[in-house]
C-alpha atoms as a PDB file:
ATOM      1  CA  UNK A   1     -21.144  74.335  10.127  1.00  0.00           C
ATOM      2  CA  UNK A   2     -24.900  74.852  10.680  1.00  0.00           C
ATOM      3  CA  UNK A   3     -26.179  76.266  14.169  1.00  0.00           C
ATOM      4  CA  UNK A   4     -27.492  73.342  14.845  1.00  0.00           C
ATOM      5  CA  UNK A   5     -24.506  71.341  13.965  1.00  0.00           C
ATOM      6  CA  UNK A   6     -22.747  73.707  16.562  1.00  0.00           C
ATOM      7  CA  UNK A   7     -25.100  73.854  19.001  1.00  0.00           C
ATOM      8  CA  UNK A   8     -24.552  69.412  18.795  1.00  0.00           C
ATOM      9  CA  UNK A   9     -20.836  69.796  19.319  1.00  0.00           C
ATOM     10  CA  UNK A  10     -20.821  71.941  22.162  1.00  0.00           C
ATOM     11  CA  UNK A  11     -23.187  69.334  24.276  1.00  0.00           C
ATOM     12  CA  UNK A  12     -20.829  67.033  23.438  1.00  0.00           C
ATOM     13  CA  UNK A  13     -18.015  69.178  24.810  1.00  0.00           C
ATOM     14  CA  UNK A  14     -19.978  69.982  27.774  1.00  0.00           C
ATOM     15  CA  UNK A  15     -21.010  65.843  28.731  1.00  0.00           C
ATOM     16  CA  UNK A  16     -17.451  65.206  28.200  1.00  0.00           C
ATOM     17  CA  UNK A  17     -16.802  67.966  30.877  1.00  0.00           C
ATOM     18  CA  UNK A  18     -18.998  66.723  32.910  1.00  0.00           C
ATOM     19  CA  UNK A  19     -18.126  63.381  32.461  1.00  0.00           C
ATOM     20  CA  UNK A  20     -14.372  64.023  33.437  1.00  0.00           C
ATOM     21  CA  UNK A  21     -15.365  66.022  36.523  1.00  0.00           C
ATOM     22  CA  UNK A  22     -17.233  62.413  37.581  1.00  0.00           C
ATOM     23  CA  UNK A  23     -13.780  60.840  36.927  1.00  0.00           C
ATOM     24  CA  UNK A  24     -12.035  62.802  39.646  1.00  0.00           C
ATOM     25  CA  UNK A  25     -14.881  63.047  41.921  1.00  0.00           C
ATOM     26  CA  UNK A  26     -14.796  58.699  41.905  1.00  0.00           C
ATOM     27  CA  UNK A  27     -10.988  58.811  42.173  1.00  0.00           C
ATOM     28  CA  UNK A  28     -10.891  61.520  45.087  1.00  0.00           C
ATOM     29  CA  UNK A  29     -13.729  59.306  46.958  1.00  0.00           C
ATOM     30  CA  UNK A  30     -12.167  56.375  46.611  1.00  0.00           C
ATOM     31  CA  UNK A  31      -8.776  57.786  48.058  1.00  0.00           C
ATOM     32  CA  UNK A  32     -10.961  59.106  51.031  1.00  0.00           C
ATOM     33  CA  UNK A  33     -12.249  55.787  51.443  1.00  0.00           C
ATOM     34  CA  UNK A  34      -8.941  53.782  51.370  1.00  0.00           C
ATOM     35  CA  UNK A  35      -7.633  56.498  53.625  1.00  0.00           C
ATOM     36  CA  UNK A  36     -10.506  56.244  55.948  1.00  0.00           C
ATOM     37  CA  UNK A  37      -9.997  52.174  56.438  1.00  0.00           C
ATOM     38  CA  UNK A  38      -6.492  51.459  56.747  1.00  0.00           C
ATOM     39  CA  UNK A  39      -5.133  54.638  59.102  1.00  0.00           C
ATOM     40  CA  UNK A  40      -5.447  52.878  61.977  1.00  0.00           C
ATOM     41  CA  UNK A  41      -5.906  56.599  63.714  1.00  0.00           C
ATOM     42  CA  UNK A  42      -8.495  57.828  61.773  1.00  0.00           C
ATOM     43  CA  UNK A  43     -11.490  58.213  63.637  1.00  0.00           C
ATOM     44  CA  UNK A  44     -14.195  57.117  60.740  1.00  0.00           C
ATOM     45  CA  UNK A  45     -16.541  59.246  62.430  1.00  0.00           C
ATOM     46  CA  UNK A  46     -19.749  59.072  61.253  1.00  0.00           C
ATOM     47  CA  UNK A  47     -20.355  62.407  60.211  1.00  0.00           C
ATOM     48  CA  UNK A  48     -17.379  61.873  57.911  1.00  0.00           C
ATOM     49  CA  UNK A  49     -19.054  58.586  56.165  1.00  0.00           C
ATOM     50  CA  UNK A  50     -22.074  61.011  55.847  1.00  0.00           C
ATOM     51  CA  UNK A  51     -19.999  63.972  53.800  1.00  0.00           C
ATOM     52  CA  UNK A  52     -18.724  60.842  51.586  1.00  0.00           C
ATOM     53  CA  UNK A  53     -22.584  59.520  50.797  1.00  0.00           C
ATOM     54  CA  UNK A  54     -23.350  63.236  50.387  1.00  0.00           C
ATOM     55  CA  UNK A  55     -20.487  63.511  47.773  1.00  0.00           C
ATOM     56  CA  UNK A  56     -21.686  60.386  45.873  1.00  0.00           C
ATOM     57  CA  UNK A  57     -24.953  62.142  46.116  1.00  0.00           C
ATOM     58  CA  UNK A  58     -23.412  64.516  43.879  1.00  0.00           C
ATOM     59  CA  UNK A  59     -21.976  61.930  41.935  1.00  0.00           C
ATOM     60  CA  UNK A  60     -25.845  60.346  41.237  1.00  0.00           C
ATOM     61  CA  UNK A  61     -27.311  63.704  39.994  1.00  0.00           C
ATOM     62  CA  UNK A  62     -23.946  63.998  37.756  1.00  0.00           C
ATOM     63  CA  UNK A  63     -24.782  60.482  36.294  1.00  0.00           C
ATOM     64  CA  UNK A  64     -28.695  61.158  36.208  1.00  0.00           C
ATOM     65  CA  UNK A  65     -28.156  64.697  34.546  1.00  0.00           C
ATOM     66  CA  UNK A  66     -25.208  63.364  32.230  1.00  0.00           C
ATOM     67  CA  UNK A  67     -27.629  60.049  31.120  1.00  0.00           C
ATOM     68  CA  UNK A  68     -30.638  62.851  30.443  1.00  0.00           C
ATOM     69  CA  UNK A  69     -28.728  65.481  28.353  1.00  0.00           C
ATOM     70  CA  UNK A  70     -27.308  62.352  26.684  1.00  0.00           C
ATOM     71  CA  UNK A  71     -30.811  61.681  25.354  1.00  0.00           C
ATOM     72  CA  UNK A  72     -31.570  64.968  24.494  1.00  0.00           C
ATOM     73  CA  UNK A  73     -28.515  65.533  21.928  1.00  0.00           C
ATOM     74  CA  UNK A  74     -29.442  62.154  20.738  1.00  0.00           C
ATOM     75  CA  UNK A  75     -32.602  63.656  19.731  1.00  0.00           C
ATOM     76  CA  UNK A  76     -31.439  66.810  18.702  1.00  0.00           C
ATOM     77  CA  UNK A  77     -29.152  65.288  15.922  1.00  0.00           C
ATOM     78  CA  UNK A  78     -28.447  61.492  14.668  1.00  0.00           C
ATOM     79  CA  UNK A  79     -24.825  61.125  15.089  1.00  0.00           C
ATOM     80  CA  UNK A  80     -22.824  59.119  12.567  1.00  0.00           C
ATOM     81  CA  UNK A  81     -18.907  58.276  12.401  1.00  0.00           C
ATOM     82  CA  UNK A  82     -16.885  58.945  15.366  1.00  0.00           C
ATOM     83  CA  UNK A  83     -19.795  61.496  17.236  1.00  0.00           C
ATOM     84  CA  UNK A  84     -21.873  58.624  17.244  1.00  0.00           C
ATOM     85  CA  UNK A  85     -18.816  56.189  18.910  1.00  0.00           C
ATOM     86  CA  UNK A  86     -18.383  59.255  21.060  1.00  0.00           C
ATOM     87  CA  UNK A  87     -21.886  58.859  22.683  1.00  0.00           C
ATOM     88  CA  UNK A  88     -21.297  55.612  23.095  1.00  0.00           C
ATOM     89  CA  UNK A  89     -19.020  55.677  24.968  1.00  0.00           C
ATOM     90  CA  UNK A  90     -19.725  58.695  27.436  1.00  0.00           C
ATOM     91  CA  UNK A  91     -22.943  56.334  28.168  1.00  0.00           C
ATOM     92  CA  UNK A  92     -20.723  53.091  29.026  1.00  0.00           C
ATOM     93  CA  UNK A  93     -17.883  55.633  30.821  1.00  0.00           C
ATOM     94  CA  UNK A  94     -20.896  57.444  32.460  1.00  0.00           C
ATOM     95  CA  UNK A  95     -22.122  53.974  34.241  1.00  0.00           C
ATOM     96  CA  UNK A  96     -18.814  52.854  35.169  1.00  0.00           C
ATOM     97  CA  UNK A  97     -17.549  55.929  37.284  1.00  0.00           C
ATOM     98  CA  UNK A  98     -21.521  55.901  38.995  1.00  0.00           C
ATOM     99  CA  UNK A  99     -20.274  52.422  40.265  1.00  0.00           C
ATOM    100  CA  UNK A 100     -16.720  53.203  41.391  1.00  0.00           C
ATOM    101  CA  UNK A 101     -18.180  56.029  43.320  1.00  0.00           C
ATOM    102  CA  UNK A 102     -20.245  53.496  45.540  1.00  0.00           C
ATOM    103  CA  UNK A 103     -17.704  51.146  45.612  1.00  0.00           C
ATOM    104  CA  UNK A 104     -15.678  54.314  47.576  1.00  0.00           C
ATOM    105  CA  UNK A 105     -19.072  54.759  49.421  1.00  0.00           C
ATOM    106  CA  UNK A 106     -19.302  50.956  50.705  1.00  0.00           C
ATOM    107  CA  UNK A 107     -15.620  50.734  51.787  1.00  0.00           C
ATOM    108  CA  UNK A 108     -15.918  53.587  53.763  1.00  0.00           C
ATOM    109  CA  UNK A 109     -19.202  52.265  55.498  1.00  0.00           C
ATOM    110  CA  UNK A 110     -17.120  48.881  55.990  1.00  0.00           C
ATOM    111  CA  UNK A 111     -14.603  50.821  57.486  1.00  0.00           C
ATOM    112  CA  UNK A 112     -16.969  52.031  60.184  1.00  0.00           C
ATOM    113  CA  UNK A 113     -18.392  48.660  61.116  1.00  0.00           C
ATOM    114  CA  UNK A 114     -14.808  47.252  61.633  1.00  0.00           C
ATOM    115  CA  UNK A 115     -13.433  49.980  63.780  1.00  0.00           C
ATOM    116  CA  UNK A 116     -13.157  47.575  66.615  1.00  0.00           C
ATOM    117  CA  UNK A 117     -11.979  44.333  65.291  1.00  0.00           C
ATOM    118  CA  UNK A 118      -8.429  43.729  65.101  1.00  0.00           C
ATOM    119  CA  UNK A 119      -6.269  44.120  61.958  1.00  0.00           C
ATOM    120  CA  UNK A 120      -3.549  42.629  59.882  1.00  0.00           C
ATOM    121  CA  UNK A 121      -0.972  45.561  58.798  1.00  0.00           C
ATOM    122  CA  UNK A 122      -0.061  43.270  55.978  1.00  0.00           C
ATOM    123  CA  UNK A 123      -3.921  42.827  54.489  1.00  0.00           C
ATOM    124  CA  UNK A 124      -4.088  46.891  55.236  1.00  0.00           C
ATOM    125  CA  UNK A 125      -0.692  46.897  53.362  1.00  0.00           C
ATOM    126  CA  UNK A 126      -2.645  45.166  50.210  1.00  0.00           C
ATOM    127  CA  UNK A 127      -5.776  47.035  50.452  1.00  0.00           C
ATOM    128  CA  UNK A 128      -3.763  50.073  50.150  1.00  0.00           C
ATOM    129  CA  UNK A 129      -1.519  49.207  47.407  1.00  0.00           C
ATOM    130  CA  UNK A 130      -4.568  48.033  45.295  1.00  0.00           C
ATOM    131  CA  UNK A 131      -5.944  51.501  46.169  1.00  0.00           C
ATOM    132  CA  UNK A 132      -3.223  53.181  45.006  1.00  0.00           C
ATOM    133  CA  UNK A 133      -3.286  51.007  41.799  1.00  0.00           C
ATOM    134  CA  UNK A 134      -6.982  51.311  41.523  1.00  0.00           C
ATOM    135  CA  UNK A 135      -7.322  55.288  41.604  1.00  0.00           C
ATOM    136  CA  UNK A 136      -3.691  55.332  39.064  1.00  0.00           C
ATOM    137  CA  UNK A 137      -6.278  53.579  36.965  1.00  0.00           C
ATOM    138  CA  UNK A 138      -9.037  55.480  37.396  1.00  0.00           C
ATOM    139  CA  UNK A 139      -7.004  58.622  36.076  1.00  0.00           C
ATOM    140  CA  UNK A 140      -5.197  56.993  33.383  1.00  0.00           C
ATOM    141  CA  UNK A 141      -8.380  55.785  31.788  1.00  0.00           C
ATOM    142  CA  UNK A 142      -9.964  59.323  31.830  1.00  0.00           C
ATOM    143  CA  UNK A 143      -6.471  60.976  30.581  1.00  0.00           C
ATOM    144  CA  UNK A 144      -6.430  58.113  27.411  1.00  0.00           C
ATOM    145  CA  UNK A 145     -10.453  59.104  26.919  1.00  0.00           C
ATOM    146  CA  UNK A 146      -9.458  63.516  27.522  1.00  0.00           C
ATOM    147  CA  UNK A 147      -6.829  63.374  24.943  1.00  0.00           C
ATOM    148  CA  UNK A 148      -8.248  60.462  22.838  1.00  0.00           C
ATOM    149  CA  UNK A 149      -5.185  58.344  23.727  1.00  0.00           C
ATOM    150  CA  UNK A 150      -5.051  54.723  22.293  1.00  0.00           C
ATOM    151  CA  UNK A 151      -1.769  53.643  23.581  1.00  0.00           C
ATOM    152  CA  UNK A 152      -2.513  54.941  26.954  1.00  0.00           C
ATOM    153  CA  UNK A 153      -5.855  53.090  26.885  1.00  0.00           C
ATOM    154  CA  UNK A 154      -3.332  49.814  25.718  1.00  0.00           C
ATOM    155  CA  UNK A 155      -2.157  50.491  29.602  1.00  0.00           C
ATOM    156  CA  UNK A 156      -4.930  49.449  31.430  1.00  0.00           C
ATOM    157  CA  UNK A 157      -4.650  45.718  31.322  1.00  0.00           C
ATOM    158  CA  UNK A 158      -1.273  45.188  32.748  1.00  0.00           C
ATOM    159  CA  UNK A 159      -2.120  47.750  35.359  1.00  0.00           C
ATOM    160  CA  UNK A 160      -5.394  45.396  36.091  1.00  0.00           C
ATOM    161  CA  UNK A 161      -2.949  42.689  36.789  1.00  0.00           C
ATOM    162  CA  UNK A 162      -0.922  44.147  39.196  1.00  0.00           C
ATOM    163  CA  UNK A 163      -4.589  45.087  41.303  1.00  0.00           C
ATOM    164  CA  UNK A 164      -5.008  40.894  40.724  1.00  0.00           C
ATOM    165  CA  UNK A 165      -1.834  39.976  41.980  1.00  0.00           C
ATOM    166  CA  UNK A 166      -2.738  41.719  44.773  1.00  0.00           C
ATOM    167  CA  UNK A 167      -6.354  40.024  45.307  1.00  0.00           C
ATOM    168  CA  UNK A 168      -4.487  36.894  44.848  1.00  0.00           C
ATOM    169  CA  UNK A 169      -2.401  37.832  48.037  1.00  0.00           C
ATOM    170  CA  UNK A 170      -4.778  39.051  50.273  1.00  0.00           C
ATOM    171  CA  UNK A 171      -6.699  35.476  50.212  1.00  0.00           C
ATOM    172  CA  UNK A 172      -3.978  33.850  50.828  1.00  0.00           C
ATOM    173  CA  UNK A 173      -2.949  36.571  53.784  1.00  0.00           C
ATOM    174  CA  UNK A 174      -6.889  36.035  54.833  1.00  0.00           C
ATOM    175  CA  UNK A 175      -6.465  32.450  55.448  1.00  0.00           C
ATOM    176  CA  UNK A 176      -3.754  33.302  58.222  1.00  0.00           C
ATOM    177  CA  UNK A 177      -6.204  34.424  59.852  1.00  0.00           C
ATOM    178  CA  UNK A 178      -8.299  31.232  61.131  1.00  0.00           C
ATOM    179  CA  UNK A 179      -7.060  31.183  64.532  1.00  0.00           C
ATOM    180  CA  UNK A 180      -8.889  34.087  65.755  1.00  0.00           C
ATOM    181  CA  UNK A 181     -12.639  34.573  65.084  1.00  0.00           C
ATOM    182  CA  UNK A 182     -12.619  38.324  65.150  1.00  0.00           C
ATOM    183  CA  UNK A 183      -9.409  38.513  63.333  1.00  0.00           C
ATOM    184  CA  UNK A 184     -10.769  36.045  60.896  1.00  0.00           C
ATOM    185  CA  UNK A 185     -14.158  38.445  60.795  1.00  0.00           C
ATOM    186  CA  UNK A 186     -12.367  41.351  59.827  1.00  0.00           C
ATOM    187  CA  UNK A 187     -10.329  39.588  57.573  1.00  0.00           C
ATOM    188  CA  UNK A 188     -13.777  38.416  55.471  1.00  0.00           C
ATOM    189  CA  UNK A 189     -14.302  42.257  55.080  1.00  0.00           C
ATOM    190  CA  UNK A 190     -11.107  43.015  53.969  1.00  0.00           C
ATOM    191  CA  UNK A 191     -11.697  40.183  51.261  1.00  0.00           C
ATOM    192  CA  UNK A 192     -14.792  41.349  50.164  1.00  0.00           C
ATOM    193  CA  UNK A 193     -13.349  45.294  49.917  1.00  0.00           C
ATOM    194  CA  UNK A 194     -10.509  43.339  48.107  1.00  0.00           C
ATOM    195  CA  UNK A 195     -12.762  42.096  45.304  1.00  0.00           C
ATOM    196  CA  UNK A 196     -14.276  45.678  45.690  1.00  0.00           C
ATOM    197  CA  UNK A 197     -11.294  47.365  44.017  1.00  0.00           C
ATOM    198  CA  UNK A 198     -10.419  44.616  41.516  1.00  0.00           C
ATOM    199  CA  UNK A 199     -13.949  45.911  40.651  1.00  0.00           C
ATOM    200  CA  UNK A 200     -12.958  49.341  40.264  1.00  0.00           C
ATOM    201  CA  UNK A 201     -10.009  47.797  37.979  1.00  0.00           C
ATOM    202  CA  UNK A 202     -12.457  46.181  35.924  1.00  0.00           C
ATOM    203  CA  UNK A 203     -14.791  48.959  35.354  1.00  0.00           C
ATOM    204  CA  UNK A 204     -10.905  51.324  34.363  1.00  0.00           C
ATOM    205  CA  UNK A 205     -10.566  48.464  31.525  1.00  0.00           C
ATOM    206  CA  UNK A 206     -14.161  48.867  30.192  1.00  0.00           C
ATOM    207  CA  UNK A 207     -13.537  52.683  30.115  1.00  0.00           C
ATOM    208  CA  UNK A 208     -10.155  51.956  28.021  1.00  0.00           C
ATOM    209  CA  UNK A 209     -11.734  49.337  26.361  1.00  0.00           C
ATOM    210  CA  UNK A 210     -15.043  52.536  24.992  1.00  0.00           C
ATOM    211  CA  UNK A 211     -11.599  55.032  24.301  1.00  0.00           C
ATOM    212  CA  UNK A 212     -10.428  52.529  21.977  1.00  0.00           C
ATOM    213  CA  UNK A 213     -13.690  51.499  20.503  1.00  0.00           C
ATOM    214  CA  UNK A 214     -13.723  55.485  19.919  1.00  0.00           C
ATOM    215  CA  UNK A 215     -10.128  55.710  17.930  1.00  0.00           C
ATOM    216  CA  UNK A 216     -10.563  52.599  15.987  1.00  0.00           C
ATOM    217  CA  UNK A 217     -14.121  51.662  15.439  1.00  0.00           C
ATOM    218  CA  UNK A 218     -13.870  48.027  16.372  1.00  0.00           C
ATOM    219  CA  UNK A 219     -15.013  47.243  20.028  1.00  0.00           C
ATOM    220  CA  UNK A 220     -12.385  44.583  21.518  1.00  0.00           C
ATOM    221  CA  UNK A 221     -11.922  43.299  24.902  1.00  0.00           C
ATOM    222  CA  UNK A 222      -8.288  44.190  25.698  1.00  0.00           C
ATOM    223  CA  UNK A 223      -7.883  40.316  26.939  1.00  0.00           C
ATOM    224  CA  UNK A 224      -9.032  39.360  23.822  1.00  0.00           C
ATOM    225  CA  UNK A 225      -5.962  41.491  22.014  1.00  0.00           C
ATOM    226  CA  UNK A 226      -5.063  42.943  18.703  1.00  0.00           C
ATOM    227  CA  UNK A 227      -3.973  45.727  17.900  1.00  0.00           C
ATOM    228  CA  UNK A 228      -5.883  47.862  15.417  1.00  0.00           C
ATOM    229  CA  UNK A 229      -5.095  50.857  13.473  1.00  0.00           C
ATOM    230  CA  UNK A 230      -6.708  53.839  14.663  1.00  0.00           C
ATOM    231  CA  UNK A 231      -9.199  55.211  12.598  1.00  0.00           C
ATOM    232  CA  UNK A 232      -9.058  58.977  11.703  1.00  0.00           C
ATOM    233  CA  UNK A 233     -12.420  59.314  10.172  1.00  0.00           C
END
C-alpha cells in the first residue's frame, strides 16, 4: 500500500471516529432533553438549556469539521468501490445526527416555555416511550454502520413503527384535551415534540438505509424492501 494510499485510509478511520462520537453526543442530548421535559421535578433551569445549546455547539463544529476533512480526502484521493460508498455515506450519516442534535436542543427549549402549563402523565408517558425508542435507534443505527452490520441495519424499520404507533397515540391523547385551553396549549407542544422524535426515527432509517447502501451497493429505501446480497468487494 502506497503512503498515500495509507495516509487515505487512516482519514477515513479518523471521520468514522469522529462521526461515531457525534452519534452518542445526539443520543446523550436527546436523553437530557426527554429527561428535562417529562420529570415533572426537574427544574429546566435555564442555565441547564444553555449547557445543552453549548453541547450542540460542539456538535456543529463536529459536523462543520467532519463535512471539511470530508472534502479534503476527497481531494487527496478519488475513491472507487466500497471507500467511495463509504464517503457517502459518512456525508448523509454526518447531516442526519447534526439534525437529531437540534431536535434534542428544541425539546429542551419547549420544555422551558411549558414549565407552567399543566400536563397529561399519559402524553408525558408517550413522549417518553418514543424517547426511549428514538435514542435505542439512534445507537442501533451507529452499531449496524461501526461493525458494518446489514441485518442490524434490516432493524430499523420495525423499530420506526413502534415510535409511529406512538405518534398515532399521542393525537388521539391530544384531542382529550379540548376542554381546557392551557391543557389543550401544552398539549399542541407535546404534539409538535411528538412529530419531533418520529423525526429523529426517520433520520435512524436514512442512516440504516447509507449502512446498507455501503454492504450491498444498491441504495434502497427500507419501505421499499428487498433484500440484497451483500457485496464483499
Amino acid at each position: 500500500m502506497t503512503q498515500v494510499r495509507r495516509r487515505f485510509h487512516e482519514e477515513l478511520e479518523d471521520l468514522e471516529r469522529d462521526l461515531m462520537a457525534m452519534g452518542e453526543m445526539a443520543e446523550s442530548m436527546l436523553g437530557e432533553a426527554i429527561d428535562i421535559l417529562v420529570n415533572p421535578e426537574h427544574p429546566a433551569k435555564k442555565a441547564e438549556i444553555e449547557a445543552l445549546v453549548d453541547r450542540d455547539d460542539a456538535v456543529d463544529d463536529l459536523y462543520l469539521s467532519i463535512e471539511r476533512r470530508w472534502h479534503e480526502v476527497m481531494a487527496m484521493q478519488t475513491p472507487v468501490a466500497v471507500d467511495l460508498r463509504l464517503m457517502s455515506a459518512m456525508l448523509h450519516i454526518n447531516a442526519h445526527l447534526e439534525r437529531m442534535a437540534d431536535v434534542a436542543v428544541n425539546i429542551a427549549k419547549t420544555a422551558r416555555k411549558v414549565r407552567r402549563l399543566p400536563t397529561s402523565d399519559v402524553i408525558l408517558g408517550y413522549i417518553r416511550e418514543m424517547g426511549d425508542v428514538a435514542r435505542h435507534m439512534i445507537r442501533t443505527a451507529m452499531e449496524s454502520f461501526a461493525t458494518r452490520n446489514h441485518e442490524l441495519a434490516t432493524q430499523l424499520p420495525d423499530m420506526d413503527d413502534d415510535v409511529d404507533r406512538l405518534n398515532g397515540r399521542m393525537y388521539r391523547e391530544v384531542r382529550k384535551c379540548d376542554e381546557d385551553s392551557e391543557l389543550l396549549e401544552w398539549g399542541i407542544r407535546m404534539m409538535v415534540i411528538s412529530r419531533h422524535l418520529e423525526r429523529v426515527g426517520d433520520h435512524a432509517v436514512d442512516i440504516a438505509e447509507q449502512v446498507a447502501f455501503l454492504l450491498t451497493g444498491v441504495f434502497r429505501e427500507f419501505n421499499e424492501d428487498t433484500s440484497p446480497d451483500v457485496d464483499d468487494d
